[in-house]
C-alpha atoms as a PDB file:
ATOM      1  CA  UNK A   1    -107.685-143.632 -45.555  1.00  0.00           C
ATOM      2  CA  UNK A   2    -111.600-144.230 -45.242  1.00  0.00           C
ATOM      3  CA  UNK A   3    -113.020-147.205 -43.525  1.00  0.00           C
ATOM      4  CA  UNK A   4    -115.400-149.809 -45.344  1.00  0.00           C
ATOM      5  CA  UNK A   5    -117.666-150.522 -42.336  1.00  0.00           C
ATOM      6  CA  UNK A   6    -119.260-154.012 -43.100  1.00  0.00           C
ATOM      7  CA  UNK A   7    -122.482-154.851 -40.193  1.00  0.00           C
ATOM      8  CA  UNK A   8    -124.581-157.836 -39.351  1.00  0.00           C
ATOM      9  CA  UNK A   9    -123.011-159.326 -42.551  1.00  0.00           C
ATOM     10  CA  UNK A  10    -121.633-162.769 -42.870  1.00  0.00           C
ATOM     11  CA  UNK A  11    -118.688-162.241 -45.962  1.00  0.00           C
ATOM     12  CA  UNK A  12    -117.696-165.276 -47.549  1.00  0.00           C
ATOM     13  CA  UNK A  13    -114.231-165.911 -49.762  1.00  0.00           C
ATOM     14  CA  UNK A  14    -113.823-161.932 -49.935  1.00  0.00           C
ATOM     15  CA  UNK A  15    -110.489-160.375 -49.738  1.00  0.00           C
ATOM     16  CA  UNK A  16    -110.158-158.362 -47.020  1.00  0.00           C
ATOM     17  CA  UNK A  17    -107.641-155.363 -45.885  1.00  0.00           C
ATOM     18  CA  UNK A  18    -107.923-155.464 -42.065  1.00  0.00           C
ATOM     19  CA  UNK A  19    -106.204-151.411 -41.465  1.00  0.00           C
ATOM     20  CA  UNK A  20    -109.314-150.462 -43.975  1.00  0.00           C
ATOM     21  CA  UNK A  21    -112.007-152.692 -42.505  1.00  0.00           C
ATOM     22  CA  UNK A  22    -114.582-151.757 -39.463  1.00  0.00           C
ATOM     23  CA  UNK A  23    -116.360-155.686 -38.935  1.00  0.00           C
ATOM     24  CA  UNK A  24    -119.420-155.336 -36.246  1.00  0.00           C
ATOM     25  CA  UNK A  25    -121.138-158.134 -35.627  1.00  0.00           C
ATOM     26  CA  UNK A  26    -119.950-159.677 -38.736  1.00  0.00           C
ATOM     27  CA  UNK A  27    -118.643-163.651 -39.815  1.00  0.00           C
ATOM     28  CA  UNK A  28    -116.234-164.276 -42.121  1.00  0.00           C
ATOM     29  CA  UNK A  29    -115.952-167.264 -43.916  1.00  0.00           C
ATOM     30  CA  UNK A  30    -113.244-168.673 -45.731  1.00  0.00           C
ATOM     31  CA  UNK A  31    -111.882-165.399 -46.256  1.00  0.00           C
ATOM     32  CA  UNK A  32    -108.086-163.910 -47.097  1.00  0.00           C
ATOM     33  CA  UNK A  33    -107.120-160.859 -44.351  1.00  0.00           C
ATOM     34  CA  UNK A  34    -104.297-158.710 -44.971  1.00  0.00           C
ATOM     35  CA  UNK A  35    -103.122-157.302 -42.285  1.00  0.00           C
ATOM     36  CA  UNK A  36    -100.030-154.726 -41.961  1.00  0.00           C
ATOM     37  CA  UNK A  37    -100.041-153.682 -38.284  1.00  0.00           C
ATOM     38  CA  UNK A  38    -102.174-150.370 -38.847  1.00  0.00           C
ATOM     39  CA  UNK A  39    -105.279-149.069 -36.704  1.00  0.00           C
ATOM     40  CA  UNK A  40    -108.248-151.472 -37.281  1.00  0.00           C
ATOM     41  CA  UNK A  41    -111.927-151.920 -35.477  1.00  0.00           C
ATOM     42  CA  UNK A  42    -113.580-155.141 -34.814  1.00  0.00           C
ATOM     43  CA  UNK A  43    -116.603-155.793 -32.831  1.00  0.00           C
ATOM     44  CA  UNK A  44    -118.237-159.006 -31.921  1.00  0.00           C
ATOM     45  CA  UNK A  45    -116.547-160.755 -35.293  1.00  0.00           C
ATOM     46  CA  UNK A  46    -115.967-164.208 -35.872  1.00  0.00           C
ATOM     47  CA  UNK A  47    -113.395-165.973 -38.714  1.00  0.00           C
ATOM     48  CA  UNK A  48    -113.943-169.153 -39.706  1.00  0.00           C
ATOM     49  CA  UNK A  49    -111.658-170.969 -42.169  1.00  0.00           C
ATOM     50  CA  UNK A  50    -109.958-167.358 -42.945  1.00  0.00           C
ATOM     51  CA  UNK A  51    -106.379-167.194 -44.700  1.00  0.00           C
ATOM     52  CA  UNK A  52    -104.537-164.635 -42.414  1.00  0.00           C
ATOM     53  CA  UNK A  53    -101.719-162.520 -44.176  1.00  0.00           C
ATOM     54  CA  UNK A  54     -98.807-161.072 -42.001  1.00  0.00           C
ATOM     55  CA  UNK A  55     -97.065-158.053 -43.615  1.00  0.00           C
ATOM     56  CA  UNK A  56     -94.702-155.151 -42.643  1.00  0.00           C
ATOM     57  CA  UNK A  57     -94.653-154.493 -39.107  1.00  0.00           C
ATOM     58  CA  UNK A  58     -97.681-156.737 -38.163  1.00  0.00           C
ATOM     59  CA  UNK A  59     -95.082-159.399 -39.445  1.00  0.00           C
ATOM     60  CA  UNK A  60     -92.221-158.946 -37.715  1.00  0.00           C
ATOM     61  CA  UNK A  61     -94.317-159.032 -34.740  1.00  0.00           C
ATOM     62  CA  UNK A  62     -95.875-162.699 -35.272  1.00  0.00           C
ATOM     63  CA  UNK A  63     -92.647-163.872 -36.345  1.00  0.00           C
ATOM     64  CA  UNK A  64     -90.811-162.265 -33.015  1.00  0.00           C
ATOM     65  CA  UNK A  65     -93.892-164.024 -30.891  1.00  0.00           C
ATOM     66  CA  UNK A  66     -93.553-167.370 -32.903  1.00  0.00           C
ATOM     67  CA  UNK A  67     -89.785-167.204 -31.883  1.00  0.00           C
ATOM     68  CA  UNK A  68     -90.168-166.503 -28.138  1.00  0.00           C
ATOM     69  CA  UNK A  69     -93.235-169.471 -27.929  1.00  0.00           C
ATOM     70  CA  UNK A  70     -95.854-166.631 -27.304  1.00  0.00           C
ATOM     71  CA  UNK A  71     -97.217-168.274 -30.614  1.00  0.00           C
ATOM     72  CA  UNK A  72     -96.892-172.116 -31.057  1.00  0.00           C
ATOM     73  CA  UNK A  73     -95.572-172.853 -33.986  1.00  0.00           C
ATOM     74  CA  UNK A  74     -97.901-174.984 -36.792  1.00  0.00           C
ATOM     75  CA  UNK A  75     -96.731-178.582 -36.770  1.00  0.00           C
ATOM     76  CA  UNK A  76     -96.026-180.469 -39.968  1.00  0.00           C
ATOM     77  CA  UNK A  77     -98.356-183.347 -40.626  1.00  0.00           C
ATOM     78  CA  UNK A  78     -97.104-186.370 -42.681  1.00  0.00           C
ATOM     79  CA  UNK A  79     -99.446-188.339 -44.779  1.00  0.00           C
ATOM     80  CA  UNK A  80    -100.823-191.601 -43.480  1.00  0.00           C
ATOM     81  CA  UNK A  81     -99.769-194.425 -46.048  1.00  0.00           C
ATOM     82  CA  UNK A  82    -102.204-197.164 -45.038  1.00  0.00           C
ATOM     83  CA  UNK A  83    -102.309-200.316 -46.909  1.00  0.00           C
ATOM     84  CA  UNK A  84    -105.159-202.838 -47.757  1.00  0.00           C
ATOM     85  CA  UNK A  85    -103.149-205.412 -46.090  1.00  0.00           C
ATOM     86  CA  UNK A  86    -101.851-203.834 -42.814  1.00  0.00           C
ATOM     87  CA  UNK A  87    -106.157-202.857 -42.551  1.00  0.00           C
ATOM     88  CA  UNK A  88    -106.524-206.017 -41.179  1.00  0.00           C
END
């Protein structure tokens, strides 16, 4: 399969199949990245805000590493309920 080769670019809410992709010197922004465990080049690339999506074998491999602690697991955060009264 051909590679999209994206350079000196900064993408921005753009889907984004990583196995496809070739990123040098690129930013993404706030952008969704599939990812299936395939071959993949990035150079100098930074993510900020990006949705990451786990699939196939690039799954089973977070999940294995979230289950051994190699990956620390997200921690559930519980609303606040503040009232004007307790304020003071």
């Amino acid at each position: 399969m051909p590679m999209t080769k994206y350079e000196g670019m900064t993408l921005t809410k753009k889907v984004i199949v990583l196995e496809e992709t070739w990123l040098v010197n690129c930013m993404l922004r706030e952008c969704v990245i599939f990812y299936s465990g395939g071959p993949f080049d990035v150079v100098n690339a930074t993510f900020d805000r990006c949705e990451w999506k786990f699939q196939g074998s690039a799954q089973q491999t977070f999940t294995l590493m979230t289950m051994i602690g190699l990956i620390p697991q997200p921690q559930a955060t519980i609303p606040l309920q503040v009232s004007p009264e307790s304020v003071n």
